[in-house]
PDB file of N, CA and C in Angstrom:
ATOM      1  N   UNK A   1     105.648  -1.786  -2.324  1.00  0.00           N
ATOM      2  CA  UNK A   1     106.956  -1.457  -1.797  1.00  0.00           C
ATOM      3  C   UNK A   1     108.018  -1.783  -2.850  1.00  0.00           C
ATOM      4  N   UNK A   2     108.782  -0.908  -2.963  1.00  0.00           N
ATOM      5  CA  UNK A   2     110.060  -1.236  -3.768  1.00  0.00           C
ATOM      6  C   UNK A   2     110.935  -2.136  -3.376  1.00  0.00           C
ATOM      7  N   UNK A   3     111.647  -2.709  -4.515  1.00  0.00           N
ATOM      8  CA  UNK A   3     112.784  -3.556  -4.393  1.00  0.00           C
ATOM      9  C   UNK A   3     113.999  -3.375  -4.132  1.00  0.00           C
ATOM     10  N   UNK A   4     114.985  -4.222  -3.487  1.00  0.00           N
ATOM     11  CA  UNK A   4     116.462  -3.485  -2.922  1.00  0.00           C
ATOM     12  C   UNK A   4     117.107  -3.575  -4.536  1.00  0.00           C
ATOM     13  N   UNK A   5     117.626  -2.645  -4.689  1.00  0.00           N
ATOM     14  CA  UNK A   5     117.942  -2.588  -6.228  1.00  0.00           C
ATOM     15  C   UNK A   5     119.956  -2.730  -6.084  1.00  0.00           C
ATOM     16  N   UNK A   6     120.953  -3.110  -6.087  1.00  0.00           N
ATOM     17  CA  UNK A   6     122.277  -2.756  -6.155  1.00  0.00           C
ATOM     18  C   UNK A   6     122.757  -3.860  -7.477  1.00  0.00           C
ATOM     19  N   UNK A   7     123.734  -3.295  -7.548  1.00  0.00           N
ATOM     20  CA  UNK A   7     124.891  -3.861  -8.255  1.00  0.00           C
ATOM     21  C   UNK A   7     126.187  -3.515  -7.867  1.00  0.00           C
ATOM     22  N   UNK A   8     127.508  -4.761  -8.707  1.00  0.00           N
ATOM     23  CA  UNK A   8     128.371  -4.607  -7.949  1.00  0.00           C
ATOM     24  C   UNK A   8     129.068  -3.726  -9.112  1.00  0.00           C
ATOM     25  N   UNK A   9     130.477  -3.398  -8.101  1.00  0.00           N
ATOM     26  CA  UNK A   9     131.773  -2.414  -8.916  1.00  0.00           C
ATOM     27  C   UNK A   9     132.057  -3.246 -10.095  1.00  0.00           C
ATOM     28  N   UNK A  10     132.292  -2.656 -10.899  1.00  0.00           N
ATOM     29  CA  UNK A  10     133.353  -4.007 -12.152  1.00  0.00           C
ATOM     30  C   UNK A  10     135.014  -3.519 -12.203  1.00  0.00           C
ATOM     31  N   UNK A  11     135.200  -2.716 -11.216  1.00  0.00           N
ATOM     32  CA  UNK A  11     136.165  -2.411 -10.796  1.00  0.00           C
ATOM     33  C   UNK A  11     136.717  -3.496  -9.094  1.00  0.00           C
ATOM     34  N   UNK A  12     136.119  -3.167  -8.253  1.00  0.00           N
ATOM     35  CA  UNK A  12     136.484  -3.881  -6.841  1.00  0.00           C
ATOM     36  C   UNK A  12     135.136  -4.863  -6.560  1.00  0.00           C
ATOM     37  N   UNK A  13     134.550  -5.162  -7.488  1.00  0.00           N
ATOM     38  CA  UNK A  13     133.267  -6.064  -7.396  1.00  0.00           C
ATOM     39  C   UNK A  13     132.623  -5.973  -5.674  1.00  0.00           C
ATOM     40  N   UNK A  14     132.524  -4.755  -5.516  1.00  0.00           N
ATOM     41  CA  UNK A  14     131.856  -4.529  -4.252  1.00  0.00           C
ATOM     42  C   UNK A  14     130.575  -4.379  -4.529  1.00  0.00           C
ATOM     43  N   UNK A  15     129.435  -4.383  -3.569  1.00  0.00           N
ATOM     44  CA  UNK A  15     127.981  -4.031  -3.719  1.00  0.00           C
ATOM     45  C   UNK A  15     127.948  -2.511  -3.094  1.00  0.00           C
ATOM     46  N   UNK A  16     127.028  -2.165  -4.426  1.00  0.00           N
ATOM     47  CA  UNK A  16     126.656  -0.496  -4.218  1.00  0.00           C
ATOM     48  C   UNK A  16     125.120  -0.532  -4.602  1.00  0.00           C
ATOM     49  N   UNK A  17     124.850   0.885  -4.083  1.00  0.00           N
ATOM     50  CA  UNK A  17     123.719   1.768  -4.612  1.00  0.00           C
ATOM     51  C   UNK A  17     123.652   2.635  -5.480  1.00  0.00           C
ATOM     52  N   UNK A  18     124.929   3.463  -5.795  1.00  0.00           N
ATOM     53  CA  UNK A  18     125.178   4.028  -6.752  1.00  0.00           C
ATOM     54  C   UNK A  18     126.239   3.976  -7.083  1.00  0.00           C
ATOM     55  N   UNK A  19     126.538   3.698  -8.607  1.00  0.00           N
ATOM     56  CA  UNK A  19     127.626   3.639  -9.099  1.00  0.00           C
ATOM     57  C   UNK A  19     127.819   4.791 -10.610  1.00  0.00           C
ATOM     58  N   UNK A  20     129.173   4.898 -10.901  1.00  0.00           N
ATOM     59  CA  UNK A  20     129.275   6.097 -12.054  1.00  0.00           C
ATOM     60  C   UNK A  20     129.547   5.595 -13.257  1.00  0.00           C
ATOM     61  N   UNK A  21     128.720   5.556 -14.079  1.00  0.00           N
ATOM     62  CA  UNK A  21     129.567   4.700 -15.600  1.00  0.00           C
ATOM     63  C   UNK A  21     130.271   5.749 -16.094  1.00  0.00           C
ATOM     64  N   UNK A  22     131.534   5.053 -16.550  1.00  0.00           N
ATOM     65  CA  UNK A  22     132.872   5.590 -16.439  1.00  0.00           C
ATOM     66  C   UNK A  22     133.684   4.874 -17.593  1.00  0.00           C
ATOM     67  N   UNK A  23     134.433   5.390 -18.197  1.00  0.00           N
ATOM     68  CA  UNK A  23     135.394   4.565 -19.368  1.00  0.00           C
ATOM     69  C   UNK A  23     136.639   5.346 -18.469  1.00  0.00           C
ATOM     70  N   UNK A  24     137.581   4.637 -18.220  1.00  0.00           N
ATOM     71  CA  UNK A  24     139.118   4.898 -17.692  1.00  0.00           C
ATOM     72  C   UNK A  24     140.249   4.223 -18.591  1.00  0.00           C
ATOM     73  N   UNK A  25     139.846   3.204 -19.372  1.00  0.00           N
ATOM     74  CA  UNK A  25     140.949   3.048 -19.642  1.00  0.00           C
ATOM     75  C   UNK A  25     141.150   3.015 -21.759  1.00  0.00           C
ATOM     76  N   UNK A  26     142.242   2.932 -21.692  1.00  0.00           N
ATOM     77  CA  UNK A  26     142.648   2.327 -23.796  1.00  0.00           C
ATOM     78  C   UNK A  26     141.231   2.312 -23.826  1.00  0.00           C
ATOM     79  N   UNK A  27     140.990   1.078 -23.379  1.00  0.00           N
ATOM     80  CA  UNK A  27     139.912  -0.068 -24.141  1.00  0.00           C
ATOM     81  C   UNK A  27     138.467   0.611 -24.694  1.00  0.00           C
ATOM     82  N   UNK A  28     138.384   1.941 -23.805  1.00  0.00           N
ATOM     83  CA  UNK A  28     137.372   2.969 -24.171  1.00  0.00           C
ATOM     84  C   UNK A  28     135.424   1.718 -23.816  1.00  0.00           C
ATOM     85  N   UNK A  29     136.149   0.969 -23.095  1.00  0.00           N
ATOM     86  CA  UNK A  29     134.584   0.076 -22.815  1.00  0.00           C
ATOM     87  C   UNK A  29     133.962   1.144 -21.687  1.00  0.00           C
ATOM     88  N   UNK A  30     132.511   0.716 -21.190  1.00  0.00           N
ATOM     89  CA  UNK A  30     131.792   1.478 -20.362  1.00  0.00           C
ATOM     90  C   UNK A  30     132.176   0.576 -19.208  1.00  0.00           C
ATOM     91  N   UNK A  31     132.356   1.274 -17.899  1.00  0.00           N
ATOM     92  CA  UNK A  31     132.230   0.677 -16.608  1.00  0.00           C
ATOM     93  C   UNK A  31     131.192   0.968 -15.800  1.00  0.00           C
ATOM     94  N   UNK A  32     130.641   0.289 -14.779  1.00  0.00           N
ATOM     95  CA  UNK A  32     130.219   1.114 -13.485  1.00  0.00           C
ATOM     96  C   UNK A  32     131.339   0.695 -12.622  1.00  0.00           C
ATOM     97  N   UNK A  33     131.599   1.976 -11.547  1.00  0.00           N
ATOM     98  CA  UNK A  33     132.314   1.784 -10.420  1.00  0.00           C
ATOM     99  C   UNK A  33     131.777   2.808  -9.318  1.00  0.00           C
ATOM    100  N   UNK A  34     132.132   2.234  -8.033  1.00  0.00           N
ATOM    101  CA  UNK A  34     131.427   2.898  -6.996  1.00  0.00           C
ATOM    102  C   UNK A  34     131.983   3.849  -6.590  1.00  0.00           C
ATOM    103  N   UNK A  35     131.705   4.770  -5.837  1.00  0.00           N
ATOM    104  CA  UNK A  35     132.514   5.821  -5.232  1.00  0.00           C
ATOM    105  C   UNK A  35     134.077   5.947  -5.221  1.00  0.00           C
ATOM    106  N   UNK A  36     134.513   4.862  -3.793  1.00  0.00           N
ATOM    107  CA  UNK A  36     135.719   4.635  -3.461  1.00  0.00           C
ATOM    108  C   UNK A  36     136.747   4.768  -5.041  1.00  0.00           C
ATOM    109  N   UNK A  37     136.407   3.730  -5.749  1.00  0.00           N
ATOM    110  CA  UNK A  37     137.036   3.846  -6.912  1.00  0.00           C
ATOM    111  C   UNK A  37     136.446   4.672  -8.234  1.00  0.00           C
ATOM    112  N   UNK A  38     135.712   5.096  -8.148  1.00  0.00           N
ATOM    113  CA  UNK A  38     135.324   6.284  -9.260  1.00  0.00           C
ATOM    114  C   UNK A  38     136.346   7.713  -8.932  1.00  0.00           C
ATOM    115  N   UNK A  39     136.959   7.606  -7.459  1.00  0.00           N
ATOM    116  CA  UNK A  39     137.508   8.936  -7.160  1.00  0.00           C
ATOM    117  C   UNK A  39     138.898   8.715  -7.800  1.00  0.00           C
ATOM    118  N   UNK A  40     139.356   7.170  -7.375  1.00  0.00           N
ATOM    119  CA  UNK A  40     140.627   6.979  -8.166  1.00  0.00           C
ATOM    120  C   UNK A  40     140.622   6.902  -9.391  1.00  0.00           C
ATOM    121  N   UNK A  41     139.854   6.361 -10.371  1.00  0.00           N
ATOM    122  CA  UNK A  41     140.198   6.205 -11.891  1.00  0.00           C
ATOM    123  C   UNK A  41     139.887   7.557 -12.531  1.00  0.00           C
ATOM    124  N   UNK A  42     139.014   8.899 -11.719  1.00  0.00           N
ATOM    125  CA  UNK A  42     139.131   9.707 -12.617  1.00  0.00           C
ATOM    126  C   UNK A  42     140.208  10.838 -12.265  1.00  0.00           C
ATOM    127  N   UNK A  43     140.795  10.374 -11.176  1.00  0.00           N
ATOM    128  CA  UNK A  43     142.054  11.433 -11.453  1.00  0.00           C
ATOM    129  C   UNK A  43     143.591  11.529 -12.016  1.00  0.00           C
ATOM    130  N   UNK A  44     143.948  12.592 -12.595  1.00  0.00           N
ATOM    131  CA  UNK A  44     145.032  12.727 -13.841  1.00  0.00           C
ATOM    132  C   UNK A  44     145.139  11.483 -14.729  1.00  0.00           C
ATOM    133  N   UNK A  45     143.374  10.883 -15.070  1.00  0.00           N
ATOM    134  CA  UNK A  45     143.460  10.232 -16.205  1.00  0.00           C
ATOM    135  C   UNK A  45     143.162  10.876 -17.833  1.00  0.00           C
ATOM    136  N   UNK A  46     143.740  10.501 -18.360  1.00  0.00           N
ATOM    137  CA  UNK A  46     143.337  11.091 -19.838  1.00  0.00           C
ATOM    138  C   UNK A  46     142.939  10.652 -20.579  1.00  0.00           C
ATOM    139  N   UNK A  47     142.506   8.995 -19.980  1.00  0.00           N
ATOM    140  CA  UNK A  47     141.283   8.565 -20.584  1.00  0.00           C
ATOM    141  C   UNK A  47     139.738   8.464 -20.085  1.00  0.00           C
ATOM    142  N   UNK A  48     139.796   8.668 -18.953  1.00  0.00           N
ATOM    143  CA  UNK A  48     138.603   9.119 -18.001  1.00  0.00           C
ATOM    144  C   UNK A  48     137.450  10.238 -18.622  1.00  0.00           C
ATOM    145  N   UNK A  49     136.097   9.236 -19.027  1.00  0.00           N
ATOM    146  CA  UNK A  49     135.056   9.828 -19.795  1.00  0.00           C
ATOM    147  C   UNK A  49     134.023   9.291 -18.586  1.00  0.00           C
ATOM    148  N   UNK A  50     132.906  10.511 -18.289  1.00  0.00           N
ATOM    149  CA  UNK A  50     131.904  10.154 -17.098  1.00  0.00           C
ATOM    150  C   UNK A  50     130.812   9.982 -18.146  1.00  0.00           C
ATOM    151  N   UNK A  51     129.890   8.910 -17.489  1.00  0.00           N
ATOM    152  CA  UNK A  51     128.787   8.834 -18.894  1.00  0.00           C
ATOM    153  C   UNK A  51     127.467   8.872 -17.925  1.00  0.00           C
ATOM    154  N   UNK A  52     127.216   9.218 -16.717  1.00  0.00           N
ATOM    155  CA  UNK A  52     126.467   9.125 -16.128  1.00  0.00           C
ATOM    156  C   UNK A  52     126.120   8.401 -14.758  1.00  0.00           C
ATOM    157  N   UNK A  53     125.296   8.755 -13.570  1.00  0.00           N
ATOM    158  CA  UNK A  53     124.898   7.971 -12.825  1.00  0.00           C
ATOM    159  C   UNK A  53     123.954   6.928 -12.676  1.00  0.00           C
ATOM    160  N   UNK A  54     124.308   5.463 -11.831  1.00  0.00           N
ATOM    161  CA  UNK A  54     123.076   4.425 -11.630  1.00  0.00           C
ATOM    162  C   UNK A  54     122.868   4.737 -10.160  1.00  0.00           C
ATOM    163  N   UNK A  55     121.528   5.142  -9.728  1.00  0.00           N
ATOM    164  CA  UNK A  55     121.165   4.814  -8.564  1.00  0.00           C
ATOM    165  C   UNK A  55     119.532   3.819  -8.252  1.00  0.00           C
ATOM    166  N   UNK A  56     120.420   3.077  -7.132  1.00  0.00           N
ATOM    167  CA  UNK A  56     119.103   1.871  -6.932  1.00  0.00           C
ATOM    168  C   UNK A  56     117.770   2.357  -6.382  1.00  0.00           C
ATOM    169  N   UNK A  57     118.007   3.871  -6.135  1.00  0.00           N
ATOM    170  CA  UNK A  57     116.673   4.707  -5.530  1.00  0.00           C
ATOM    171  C   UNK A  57     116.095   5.376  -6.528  1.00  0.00           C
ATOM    172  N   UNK A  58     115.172   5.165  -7.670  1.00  0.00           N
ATOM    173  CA  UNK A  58     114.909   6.046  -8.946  1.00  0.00           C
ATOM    174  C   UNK A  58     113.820   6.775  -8.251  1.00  0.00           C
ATOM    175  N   UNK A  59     113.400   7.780  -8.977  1.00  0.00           N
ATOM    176  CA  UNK A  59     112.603   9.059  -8.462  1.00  0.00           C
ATOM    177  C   UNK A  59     111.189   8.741  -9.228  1.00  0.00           C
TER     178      UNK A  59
END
């Protein structure tokens, strides 16, 4: 049986299952953030780069 797999936002340090690594800001570092806030940091940002999904359910 598989393991409960999550991590939290490094945005709202909430616990997720899937999160979006994301660069939003200057600093051009990698984030994960979860939904709720992946919808806010990527809109009318112009530093907003998507680098992919983490999900705790792999195939």
């Amino acid at each position: 049986m598989g393991r409960k797999r999550e991590k939290d936002c490094d945005r709202c340090c909430k616990s997720a299952n899937t999160l979006y690594r994301v660069q939003f800001d200057e600093s051009g570092q990698w984030q994960f953030v979860c939904d709720l806030c992946w919808s806010i940091v990527r809109q009318n940002n112009p530093h907003y780069v998507y680098g992919g999904t983490w999900k705790a359910h792999k195939k």
